[in-house]
Structure formats: structure tokens, C-alpha cells
C-alpha atoms as a PDB file:
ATOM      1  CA  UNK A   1       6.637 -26.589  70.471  1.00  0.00           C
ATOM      2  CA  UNK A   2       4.752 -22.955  69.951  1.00  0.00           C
ATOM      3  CA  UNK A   3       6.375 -20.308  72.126  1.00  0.00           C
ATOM      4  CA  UNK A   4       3.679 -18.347  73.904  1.00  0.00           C
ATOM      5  CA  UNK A   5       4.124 -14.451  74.282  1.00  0.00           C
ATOM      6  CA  UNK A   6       1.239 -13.799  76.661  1.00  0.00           C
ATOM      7  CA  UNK A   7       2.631 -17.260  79.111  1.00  0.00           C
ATOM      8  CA  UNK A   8       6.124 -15.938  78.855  1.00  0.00           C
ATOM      9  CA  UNK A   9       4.385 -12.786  80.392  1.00  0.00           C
ATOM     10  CA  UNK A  10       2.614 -14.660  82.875  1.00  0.00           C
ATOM     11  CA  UNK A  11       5.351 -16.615  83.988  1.00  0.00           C
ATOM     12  CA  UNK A  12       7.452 -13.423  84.838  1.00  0.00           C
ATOM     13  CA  UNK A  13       4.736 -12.149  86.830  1.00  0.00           C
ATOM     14  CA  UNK A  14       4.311 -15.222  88.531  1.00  0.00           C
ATOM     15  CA  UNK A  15       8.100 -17.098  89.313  1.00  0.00           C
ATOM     16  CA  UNK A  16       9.298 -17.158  92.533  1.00  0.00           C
ATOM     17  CA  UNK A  17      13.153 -15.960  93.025  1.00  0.00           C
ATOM     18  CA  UNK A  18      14.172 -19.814  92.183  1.00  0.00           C
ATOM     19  CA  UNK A  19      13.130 -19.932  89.006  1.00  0.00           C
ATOM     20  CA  UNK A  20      14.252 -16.294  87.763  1.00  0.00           C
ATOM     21  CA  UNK A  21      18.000 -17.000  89.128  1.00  0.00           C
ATOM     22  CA  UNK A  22      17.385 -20.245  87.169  1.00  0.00           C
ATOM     23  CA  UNK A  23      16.806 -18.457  84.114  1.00  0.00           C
ATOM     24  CA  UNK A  24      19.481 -16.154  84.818  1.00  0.00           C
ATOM     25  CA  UNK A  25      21.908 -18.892  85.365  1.00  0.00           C
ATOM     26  CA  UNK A  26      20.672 -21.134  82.198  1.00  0.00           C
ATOM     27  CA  UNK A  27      21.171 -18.062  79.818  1.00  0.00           C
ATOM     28  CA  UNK A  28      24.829 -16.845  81.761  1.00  0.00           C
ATOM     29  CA  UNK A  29      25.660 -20.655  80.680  1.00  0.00           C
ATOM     30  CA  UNK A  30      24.597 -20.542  76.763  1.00  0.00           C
ATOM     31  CA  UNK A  31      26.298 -16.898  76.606  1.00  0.00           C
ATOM     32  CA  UNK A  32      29.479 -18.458  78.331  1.00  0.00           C
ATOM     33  CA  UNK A  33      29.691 -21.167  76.035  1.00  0.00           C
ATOM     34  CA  UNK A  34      28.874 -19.595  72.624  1.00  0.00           C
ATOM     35  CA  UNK A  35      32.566 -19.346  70.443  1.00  0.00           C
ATOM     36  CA  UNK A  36      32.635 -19.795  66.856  1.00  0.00           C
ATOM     37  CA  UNK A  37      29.877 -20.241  64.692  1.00  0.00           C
ATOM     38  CA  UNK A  38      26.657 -20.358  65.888  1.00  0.00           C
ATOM     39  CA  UNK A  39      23.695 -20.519  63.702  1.00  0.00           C
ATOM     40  CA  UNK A  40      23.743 -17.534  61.045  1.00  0.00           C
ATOM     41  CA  UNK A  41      26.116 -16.190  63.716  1.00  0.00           C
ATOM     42  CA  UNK A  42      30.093 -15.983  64.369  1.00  0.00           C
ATOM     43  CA  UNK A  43      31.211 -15.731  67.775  1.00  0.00           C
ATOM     44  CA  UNK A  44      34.842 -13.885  68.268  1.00  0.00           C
ATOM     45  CA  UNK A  45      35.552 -13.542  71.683  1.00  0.00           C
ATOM     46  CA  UNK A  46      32.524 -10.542  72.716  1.00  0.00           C
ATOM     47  CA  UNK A  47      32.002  -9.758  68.819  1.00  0.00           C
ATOM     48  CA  UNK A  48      28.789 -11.288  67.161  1.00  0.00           C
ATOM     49  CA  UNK A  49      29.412 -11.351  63.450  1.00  0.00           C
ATOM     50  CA  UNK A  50      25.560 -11.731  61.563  1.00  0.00           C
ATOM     51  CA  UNK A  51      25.380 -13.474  58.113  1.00  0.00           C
ATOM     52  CA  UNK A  52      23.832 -10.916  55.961  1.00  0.00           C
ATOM     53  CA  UNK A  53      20.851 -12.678  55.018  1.00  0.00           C
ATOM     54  CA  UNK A  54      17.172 -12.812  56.401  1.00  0.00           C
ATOM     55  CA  UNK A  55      15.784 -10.238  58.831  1.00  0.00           C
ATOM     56  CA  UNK A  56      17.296  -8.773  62.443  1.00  0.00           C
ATOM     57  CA  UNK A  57      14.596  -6.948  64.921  1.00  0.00           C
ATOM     58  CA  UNK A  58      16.540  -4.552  67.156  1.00  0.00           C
ATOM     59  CA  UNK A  59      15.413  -3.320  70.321  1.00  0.00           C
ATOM     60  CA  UNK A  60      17.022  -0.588  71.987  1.00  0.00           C
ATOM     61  CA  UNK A  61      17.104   0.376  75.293  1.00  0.00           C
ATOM     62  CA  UNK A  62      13.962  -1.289  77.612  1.00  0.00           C
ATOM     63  CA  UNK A  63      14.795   0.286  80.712  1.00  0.00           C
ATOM     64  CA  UNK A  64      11.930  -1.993  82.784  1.00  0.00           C
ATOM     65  CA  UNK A  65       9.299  -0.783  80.107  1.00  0.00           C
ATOM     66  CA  UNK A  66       7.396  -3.852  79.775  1.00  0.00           C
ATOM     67  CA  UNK A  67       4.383  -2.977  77.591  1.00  0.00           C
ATOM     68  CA  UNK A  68       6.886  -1.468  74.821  1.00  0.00           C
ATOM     69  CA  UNK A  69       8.357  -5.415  74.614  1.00  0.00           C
ATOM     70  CA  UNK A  70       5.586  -6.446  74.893  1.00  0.00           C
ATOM     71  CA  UNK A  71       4.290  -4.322  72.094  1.00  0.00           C
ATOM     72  CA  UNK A  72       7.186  -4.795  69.694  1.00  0.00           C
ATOM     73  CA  UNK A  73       7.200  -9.097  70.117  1.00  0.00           C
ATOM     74  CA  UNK A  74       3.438  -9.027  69.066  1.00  0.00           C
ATOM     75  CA  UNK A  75       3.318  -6.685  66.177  1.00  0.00           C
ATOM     76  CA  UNK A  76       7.029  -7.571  64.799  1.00  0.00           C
ATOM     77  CA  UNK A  77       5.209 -11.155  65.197  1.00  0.00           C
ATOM     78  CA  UNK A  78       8.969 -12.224  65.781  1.00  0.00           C
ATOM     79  CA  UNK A  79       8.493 -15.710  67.554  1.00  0.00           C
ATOM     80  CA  UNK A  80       6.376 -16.993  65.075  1.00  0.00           C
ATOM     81  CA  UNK A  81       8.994 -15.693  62.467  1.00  0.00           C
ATOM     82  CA  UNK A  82      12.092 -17.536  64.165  1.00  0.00           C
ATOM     83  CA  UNK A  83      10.360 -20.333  65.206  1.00  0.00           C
ATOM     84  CA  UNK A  84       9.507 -20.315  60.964  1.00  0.00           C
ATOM     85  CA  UNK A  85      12.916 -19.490  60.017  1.00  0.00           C
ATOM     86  CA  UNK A  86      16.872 -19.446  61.006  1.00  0.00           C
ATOM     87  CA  UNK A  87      17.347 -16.383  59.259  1.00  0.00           C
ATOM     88  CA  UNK A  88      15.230 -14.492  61.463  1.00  0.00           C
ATOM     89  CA  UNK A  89      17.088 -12.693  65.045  1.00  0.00           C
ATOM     90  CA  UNK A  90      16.619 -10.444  67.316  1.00  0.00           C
ATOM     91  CA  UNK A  91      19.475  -8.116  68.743  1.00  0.00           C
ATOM     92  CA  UNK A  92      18.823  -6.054  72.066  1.00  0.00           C
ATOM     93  CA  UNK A  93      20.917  -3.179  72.244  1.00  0.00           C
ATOM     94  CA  UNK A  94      21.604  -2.934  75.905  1.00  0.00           C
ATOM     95  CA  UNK A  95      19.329  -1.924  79.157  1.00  0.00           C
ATOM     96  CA  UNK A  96      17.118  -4.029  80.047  1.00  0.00           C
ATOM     97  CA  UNK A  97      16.505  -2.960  83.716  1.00  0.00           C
ATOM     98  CA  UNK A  98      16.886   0.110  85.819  1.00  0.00           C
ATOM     99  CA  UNK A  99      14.460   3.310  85.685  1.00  0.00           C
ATOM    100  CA  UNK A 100      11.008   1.317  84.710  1.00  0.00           C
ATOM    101  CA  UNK A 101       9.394  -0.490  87.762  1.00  0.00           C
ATOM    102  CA  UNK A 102       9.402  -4.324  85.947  1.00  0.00           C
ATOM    103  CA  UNK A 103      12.951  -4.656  85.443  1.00  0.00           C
ATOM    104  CA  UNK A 104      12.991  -8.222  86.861  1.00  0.00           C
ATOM    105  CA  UNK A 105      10.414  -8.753  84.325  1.00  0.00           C
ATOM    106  CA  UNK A 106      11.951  -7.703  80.996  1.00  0.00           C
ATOM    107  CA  UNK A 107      14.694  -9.816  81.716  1.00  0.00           C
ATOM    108  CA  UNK A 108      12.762 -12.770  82.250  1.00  0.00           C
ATOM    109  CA  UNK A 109      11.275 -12.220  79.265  1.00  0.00           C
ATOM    110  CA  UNK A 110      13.988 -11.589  76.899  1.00  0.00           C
ATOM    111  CA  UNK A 111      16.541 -14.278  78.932  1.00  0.00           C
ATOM    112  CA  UNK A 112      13.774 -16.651  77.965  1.00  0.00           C
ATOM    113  CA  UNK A 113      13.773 -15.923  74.718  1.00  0.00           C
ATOM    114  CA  UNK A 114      17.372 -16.338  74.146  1.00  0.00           C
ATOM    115  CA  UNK A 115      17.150 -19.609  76.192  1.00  0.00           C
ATOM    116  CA  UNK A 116      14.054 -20.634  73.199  1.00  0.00           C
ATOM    117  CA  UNK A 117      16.463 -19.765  70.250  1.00  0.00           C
ATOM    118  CA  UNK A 118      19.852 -19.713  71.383  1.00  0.00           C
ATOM    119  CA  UNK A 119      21.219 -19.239  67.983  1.00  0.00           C
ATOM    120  CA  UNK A 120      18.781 -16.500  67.025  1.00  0.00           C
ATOM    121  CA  UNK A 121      18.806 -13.872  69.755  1.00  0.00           C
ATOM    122  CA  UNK A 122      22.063 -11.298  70.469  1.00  0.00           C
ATOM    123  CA  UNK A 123      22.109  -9.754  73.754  1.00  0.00           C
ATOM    124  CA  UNK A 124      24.400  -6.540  73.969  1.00  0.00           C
ATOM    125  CA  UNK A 125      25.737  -4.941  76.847  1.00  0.00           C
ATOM    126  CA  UNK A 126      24.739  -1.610  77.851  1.00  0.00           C
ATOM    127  CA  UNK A 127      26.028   0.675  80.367  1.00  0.00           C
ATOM    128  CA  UNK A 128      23.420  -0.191  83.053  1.00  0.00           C
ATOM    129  CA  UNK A 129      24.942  -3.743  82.593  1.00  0.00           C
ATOM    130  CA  UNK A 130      28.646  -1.939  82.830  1.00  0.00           C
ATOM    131  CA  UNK A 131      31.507  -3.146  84.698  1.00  0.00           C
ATOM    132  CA  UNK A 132      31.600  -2.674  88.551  1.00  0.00           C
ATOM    133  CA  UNK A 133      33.636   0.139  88.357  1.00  0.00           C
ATOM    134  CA  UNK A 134      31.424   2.225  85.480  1.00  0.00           C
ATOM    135  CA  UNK A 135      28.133   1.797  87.377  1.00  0.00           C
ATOM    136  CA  UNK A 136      25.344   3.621  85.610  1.00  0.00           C
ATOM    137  CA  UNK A 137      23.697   5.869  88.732  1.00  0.00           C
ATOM    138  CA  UNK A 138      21.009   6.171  89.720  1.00  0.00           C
ATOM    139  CA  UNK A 139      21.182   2.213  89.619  1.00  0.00           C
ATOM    140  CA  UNK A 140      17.682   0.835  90.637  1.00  0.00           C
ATOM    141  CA  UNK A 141      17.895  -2.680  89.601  1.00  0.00           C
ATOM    142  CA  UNK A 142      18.762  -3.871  93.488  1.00  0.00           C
ATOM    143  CA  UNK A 143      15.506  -1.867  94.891  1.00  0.00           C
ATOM    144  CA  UNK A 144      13.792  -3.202  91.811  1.00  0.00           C
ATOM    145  CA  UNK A 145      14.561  -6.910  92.606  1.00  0.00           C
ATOM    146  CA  UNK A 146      13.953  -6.311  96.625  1.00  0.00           C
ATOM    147  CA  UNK A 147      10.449  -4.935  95.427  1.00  0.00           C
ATOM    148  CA  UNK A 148       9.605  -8.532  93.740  1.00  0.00           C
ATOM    149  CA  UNK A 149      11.534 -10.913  96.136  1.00  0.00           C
ATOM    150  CA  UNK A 150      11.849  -9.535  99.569  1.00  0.00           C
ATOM    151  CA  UNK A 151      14.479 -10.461 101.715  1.00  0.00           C
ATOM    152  CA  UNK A 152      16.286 -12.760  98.912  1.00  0.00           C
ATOM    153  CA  UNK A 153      16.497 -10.416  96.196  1.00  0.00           C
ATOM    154  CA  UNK A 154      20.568 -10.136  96.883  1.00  0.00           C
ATOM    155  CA  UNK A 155      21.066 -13.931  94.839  1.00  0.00           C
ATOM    156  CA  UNK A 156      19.148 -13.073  92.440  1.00  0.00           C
ATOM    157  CA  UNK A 157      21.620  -9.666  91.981  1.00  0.00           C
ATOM    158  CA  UNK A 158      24.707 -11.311  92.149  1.00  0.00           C
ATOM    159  CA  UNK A 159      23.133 -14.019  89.373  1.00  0.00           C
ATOM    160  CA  UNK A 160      22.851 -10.919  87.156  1.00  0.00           C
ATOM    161  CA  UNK A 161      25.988  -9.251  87.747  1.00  0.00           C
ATOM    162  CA  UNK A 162      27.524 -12.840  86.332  1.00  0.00           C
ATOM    163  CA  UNK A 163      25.387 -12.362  83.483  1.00  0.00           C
ATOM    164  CA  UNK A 164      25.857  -8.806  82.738  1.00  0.00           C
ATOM    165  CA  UNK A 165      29.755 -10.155  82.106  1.00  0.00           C
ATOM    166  CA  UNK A 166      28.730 -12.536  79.500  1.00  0.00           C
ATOM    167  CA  UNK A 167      26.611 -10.182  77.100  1.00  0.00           C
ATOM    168  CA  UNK A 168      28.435  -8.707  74.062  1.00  0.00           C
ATOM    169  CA  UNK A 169      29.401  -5.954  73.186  1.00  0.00           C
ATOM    170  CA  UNK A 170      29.368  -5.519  69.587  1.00  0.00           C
ATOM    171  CA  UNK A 171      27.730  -7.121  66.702  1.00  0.00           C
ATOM    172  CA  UNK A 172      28.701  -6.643  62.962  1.00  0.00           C
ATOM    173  CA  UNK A 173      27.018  -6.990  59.751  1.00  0.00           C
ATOM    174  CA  UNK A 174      29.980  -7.307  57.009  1.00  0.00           C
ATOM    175  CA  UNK A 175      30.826  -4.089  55.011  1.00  0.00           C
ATOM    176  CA  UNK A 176      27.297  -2.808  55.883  1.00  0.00           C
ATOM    177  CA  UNK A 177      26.518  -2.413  60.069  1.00  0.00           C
ATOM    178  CA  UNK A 178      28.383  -1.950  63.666  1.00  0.00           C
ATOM    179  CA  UNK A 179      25.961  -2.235  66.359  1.00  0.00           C
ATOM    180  CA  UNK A 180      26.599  -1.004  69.879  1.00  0.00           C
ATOM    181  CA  UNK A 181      25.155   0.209  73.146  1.00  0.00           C
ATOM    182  CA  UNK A 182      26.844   3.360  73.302  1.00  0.00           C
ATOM    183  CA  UNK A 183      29.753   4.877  71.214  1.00  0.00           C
ATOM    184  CA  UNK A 184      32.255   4.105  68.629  1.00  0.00           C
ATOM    185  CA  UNK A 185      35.514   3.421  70.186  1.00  0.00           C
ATOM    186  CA  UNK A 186      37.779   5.785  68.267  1.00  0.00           C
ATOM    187  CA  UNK A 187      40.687   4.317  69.037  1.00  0.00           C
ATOM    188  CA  UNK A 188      40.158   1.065  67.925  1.00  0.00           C
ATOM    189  CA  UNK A 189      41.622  -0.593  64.638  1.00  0.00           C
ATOM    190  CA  UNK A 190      39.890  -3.377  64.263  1.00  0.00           C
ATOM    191  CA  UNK A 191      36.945  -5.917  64.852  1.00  0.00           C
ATOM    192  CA  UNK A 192      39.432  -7.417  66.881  1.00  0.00           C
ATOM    193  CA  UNK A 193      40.190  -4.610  69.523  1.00  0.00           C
ATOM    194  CA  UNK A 194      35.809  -4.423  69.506  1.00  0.00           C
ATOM    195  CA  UNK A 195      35.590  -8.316  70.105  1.00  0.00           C
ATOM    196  CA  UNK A 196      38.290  -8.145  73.074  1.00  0.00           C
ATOM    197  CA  UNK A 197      37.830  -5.008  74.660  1.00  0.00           C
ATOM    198  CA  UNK A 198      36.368  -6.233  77.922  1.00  0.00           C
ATOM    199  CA  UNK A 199      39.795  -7.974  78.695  1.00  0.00           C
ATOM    200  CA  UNK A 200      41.870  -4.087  78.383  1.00  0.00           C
ATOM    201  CA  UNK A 201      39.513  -2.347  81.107  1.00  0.00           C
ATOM    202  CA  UNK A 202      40.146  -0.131  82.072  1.00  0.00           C
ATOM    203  CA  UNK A 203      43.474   0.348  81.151  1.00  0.00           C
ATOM    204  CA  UNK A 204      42.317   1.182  77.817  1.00  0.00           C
ATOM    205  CA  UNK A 205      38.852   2.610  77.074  1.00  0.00           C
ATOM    206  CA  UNK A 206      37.240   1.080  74.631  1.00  0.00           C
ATOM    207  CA  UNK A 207      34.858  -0.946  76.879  1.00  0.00           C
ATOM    208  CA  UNK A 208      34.101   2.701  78.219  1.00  0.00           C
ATOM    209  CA  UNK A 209      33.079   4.493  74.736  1.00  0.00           C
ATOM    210  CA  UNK A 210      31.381   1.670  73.355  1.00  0.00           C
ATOM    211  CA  UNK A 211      28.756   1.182  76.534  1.00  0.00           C
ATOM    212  CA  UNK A 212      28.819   5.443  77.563  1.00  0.00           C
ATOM    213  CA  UNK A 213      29.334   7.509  74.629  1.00  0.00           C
ATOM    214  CA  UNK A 214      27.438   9.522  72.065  1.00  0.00           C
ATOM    215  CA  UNK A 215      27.367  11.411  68.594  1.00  0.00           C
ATOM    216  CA  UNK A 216      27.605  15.439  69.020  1.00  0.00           C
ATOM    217  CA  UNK A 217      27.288  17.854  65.779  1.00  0.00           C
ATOM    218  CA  UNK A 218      28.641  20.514  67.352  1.00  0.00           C
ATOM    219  CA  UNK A 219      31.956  18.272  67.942  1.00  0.00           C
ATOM    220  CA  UNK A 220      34.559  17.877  65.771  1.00  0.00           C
ATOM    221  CA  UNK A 221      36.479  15.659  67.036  1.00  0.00           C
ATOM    222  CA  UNK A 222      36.042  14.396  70.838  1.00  0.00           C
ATOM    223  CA  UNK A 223      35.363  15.948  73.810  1.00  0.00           C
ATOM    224  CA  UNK A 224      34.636  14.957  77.850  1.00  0.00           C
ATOM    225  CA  UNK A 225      30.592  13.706  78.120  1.00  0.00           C
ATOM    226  CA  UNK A 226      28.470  14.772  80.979  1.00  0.00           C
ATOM    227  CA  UNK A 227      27.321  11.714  81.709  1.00  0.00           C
ATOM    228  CA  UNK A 228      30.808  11.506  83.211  1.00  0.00           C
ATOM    229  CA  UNK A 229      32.221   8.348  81.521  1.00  0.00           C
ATOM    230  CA  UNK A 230      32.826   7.711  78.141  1.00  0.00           C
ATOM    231  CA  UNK A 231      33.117  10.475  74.873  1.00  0.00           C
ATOM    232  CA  UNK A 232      31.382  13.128  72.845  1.00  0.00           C
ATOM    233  CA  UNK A 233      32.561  12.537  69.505  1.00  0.00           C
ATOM    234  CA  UNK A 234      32.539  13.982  66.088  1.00  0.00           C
ATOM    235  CA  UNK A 235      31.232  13.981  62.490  1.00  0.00           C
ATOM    236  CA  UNK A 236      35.324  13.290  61.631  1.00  0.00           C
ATOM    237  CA  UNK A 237      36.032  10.736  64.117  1.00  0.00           C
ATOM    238  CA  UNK A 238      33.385   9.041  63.034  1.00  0.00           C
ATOM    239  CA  UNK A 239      33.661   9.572  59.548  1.00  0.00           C
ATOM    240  CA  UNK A 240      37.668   8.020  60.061  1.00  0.00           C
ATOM    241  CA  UNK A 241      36.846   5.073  62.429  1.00  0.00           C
ATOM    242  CA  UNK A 242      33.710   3.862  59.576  1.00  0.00           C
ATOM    243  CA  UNK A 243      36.518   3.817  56.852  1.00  0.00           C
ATOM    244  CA  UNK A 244      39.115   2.044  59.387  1.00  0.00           C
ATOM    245  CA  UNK A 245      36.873  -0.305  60.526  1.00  0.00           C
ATOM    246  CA  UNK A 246      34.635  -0.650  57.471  1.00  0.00           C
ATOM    247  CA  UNK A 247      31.546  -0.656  57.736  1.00  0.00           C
ATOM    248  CA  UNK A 248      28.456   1.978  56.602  1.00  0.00           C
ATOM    249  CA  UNK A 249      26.189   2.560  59.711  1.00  0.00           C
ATOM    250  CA  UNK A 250      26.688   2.588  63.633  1.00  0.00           C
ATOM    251  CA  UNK A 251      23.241   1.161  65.104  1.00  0.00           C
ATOM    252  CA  UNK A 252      23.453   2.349  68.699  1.00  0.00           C
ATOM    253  CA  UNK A 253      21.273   2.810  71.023  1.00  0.00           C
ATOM    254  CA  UNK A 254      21.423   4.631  74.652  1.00  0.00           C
ATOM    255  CA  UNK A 255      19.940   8.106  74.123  1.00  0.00           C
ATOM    256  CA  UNK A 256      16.539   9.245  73.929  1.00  0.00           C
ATOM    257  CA  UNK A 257      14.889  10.077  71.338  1.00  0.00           C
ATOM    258  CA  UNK A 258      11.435  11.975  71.226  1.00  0.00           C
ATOM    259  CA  UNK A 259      10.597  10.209  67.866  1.00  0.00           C
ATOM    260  CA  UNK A 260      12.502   6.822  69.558  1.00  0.00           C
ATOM    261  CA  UNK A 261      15.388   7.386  66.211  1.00  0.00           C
ATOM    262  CA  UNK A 262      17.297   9.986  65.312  1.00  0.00           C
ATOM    263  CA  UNK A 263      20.159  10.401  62.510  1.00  0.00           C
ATOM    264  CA  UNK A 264      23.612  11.560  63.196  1.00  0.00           C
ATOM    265  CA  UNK A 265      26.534  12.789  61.288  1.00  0.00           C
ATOM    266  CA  UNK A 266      25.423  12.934  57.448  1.00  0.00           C
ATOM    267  CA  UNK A 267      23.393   9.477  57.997  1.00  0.00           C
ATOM    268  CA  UNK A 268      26.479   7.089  59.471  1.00  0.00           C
ATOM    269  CA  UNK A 269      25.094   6.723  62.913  1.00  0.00           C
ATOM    270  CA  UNK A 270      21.370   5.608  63.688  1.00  0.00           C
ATOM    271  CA  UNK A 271      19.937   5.583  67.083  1.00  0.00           C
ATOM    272  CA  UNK A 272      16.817   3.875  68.308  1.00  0.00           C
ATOM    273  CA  UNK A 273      14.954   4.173  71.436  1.00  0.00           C
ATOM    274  CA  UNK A 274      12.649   1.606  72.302  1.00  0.00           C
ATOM    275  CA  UNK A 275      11.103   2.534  75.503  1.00  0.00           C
ATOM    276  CA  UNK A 276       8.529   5.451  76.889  1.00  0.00           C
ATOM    277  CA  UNK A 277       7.747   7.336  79.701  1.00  0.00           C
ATOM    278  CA  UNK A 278       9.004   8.757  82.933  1.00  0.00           C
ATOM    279  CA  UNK A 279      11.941   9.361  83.290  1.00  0.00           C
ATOM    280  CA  UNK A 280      12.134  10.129  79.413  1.00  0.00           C
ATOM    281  CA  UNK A 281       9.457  11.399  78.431  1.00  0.00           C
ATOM    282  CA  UNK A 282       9.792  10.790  74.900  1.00  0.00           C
ATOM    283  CA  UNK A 283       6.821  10.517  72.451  1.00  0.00           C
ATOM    284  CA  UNK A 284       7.228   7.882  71.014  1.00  0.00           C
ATOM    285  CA  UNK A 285       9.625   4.374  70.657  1.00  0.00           C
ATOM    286  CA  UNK A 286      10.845   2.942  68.170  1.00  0.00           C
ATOM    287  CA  UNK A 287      12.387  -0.267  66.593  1.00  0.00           C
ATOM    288  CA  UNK A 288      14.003  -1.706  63.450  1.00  0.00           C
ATOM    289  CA  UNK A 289      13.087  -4.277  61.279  1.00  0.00           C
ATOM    290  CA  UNK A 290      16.505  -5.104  59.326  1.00  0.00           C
ATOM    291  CA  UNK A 291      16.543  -6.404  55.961  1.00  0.00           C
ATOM    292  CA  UNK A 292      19.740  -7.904  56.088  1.00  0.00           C
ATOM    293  CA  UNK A 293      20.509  -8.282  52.517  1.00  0.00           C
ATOM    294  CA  UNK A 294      19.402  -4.821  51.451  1.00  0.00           C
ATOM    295  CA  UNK A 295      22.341  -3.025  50.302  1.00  0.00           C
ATOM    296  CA  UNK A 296      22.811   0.382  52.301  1.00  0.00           C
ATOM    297  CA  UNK A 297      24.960   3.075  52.285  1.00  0.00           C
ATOM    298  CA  UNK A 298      23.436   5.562  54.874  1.00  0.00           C
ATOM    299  CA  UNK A 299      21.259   5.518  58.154  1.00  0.00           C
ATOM    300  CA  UNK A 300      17.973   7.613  55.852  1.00  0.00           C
ATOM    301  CA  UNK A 301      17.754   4.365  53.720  1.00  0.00           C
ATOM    302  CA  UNK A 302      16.566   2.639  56.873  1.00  0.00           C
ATOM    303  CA  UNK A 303      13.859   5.144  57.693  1.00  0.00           C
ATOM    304  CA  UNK A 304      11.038   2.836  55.918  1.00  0.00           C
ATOM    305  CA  UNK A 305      12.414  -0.186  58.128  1.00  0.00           C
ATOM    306  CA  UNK A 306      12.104   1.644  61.426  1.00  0.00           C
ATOM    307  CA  UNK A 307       8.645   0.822  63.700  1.00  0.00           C
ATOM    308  CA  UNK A 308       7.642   3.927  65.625  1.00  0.00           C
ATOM    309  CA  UNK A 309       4.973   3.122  68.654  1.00  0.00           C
END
């Protein structure tokens, strides 16, 4: 059966509470019970390993911004292209709700879509999906959800709390990509410490770095962020944990960007941006249409894959 962009839409304008926490709940179950392979993907603990073949759209950070998913599922033309092909994914990097006024929208949208192709869409966590005790402030998801359902918005919450614990937090493309909300966890040694880093919180923080923190040129090594959780790091920690953990680029997302990408650190760390407006006020946003075969060796060879809006 055709998936419809423009009745996804309408349903998420449209469901009552009952059916969101449904969705909610449906996709919290699929994430729960994903382990091994799955599709073109492998499933290690909260590690998505991609085959790399056919094509991976990645979205960064949504924040509520409807019209830029919106935007990006119609002229990617993405649903037609996984419902035509396997090969074909999508990976969100993180924040879906918070700041934009249609939270509760986005993520019926894009919970939909993983509930459509199960085996085709990666959700990532972000830091406005962060454990309870790394809380991304302001956090307007809760007024957000008591906008659209009144008095029996708190269900719905809790239902996406549960879910929040069930995205992942890295994917990996072998020898070629690491893709994560945030930061590269320095300290880590291997895909192994990424895949099971949510069961060391907080005694160790790699959960922390990957979902809170960000490149800095004028670092050269780490340093405290101001966001107050997580890391500024360096061109040489970075340059050290790509050769430890082997891979070419870091696709992150979590900053904004007034072109929606930027390049970091001699081309080893790309970030994309994928909504606009206030409280931003970027330019533009911007996606990335991923060969996954191509061979790369820096972020600048991606340039001609990356969508700005």
C-alpha cells in the first residue's frame, strides 16, 4: 500500500491523545525489539551498523519545525524511494521536539514512518531526548503536548520519555561514517563502548559527549562547554579517536548552522542543521543525501550530496 505524505500530515493534525500514545507505544515496541540484523541494518545493543550500499537521507535536528520535514520528505521523494527499494533509509539525527510549536506533530510523523518501514528508518537520540538527569532546558515538549491535548497531555509525556530510552545513539557506516547527535566520545575505544554507553551513565560519560558536545578550532584538545554538559573538543582528539575507532567522517548534528552544514577540523566532522527559524535564526537548512557506496575520505567530498532549503 502507497504511503501518503500529505495524510500522514493530516492525521497528526487531526489524532486525538489515544492514537498519538498509540503510535508512541507501537514504535517504543519495534525499537525495543530490534537486535541483530535487521534489514541492510545490524543492531548491537544502541549501535546501528548500515550496509554500505544504496542511499541514507539524514535529517538533523527538527526541533518542532514541521514545514522543513515536510519539505525534505517531498523533494528527497524518500517514501516513494523506500517503498521502491531496501537500500534506501532514512537516519534522524536527534530532536525532534522542543523550541518549534508542532513538536507533537513531527513525532507523529517521523514515529509513523519508522512504524511504515521498520527496517529502513534509524532514529538517534539527541540531547532533548537525554536521560532524566541531562535534561536539555528550556524543555518545552510538556507545554507543547498540554497545548494539543489539554488536561491529558501528562500520558502522552510519560509514553515519550519510554521512547526517548529506546532510540540509538550511534550509527556506523564501516571504515567510512560515525553518526551522532552530539560529540565524539573521546574516551571511547571501540564501537562497543558507543553501542553500550547508555548502560555506564553516568558513571562514565560517554552517553554525555555523544548527545551534548561539539567541535571547537580554537581547542586543542578538550575543554568544559557552555551548554553545561558534555565537551568542547579538538582538531587532535578528534583526529586520535577517527584513527582508534576507524572511521573517516563524524555526521553530527546539534548546532546551528546559518548555511544548515558546516565543516570542522580539516573535513573529519560534518554537521547538518535541518530546521529554521526562531529561536535560530539560521538562513537556511540543510540535509544529506548519502551515497553509501561512494568512497570518501573527507566531509568537502560530501558538499555536492548536501540539500540546502
Amino acid at each position: 500500500m502507497q504511503l501518503s505524505l500529505s495524510t500522514i500530515v493530516k492525521e497528526a493534525f487531526e489524532s486525538p491523545r489515544g492514537e498519538f500514545q498509540k503510535i508512541v507505544e507501537e514504535a517504543t515496541s519495534i525499537l525495543s525489539s530490534e537486535d541483530g540484523q535487521v534489514g541492510n541494518l545490524h543492531v548491537i545493543g544502541r549501535l546501528v551498523k548500515i550496509k554500505p550500499e544504496g542511499n541514507a537521507l539524514i535529517i538533523g535536528d527538527l526541533h518542532g519545525d514541521l514545514e522543513s520535514l515536510i519539505h525534505i520528505l517531498e523533494e528527497s521523494m524518500i517514501l516513494r524511494r523506500m517503498q521502491s527499494a531496501s537500500d534506501q533509509i532514512i537516519v534522524f539525527l536527534g530532536d525532534y521536539g522542543d523550541r518549534g510549536p508542532l513538536s507533537a506533530e513531527v513525532y507523529y510523523i517521523v514515529l509513523k514512518l519508522k512504524l511504515h518501514f521498520p527496517k529502513q528508518v534509524v532514529l538517534l537520540r539527541g540531547n532533548h531526548e537525554g536521560p532524566k538527569d541531562l535534561v536539555a532546558s528550556p524543555h518545552d515538549l510538556p507545554t507543547q503536548l498540554q497545548m494539543k491535548f489539554g488536561q491529558t497531555w501528562t500520558q502522552a509525556y510519560k509514553k515519550l520519555l519510554m521512547l526517548h530510552q529506546r532510540l540509538y545513539t550511534a550509527s556506523a557506516v564501516q571504515d567510512k561514517y560515525l553518526i551522532i547527535h552530539g560529540g565524539l566520545p573521546t574516551q571511547a575505544r571501540t564501537l562497543d563502548d558507543l553501542a553500550f554507553a547508555h548502560l555506564k551513565h553516568p558513571k562514565q560519560a560517554l552517553l554525555e559527549d555523544m548527545l551534548w558536545s561539539d567541535p571547537d578550532e580554537a581547542t586543542d584538545q578538550t575543554r568544559p562547554s557552555p551548554r553545561g554538559a558534555g565537551k568542547l573538543f579538538g582538531k587532535k582528539m578528534t583526529d586520535e579517536t577517527v584513527h582508534r575507532l576507524n572511521f573517516k567522517v563524524l555526521i553530527r548534528g546539534h548546532e546551528p548552522c546559518q548555511e544548515g552544514f558546516k565543516i570542522n577540523h580539516d573535513g573529519k566532522i560534518l554537521t547538518l542543521f535541518s530546521r529554521k527559524g526562531p529561536p535560530y535564526f539560521n538562513d537556511h537548512g540543510a540535509y544529506l543525501d548519502l551515497n553509501l557506496s561512494e568512497r570518501v575520505q573527507e566531509a568537502k567530498q560530501l558538499v555536492h550530496s548536501i540539500h540546502m532549503f
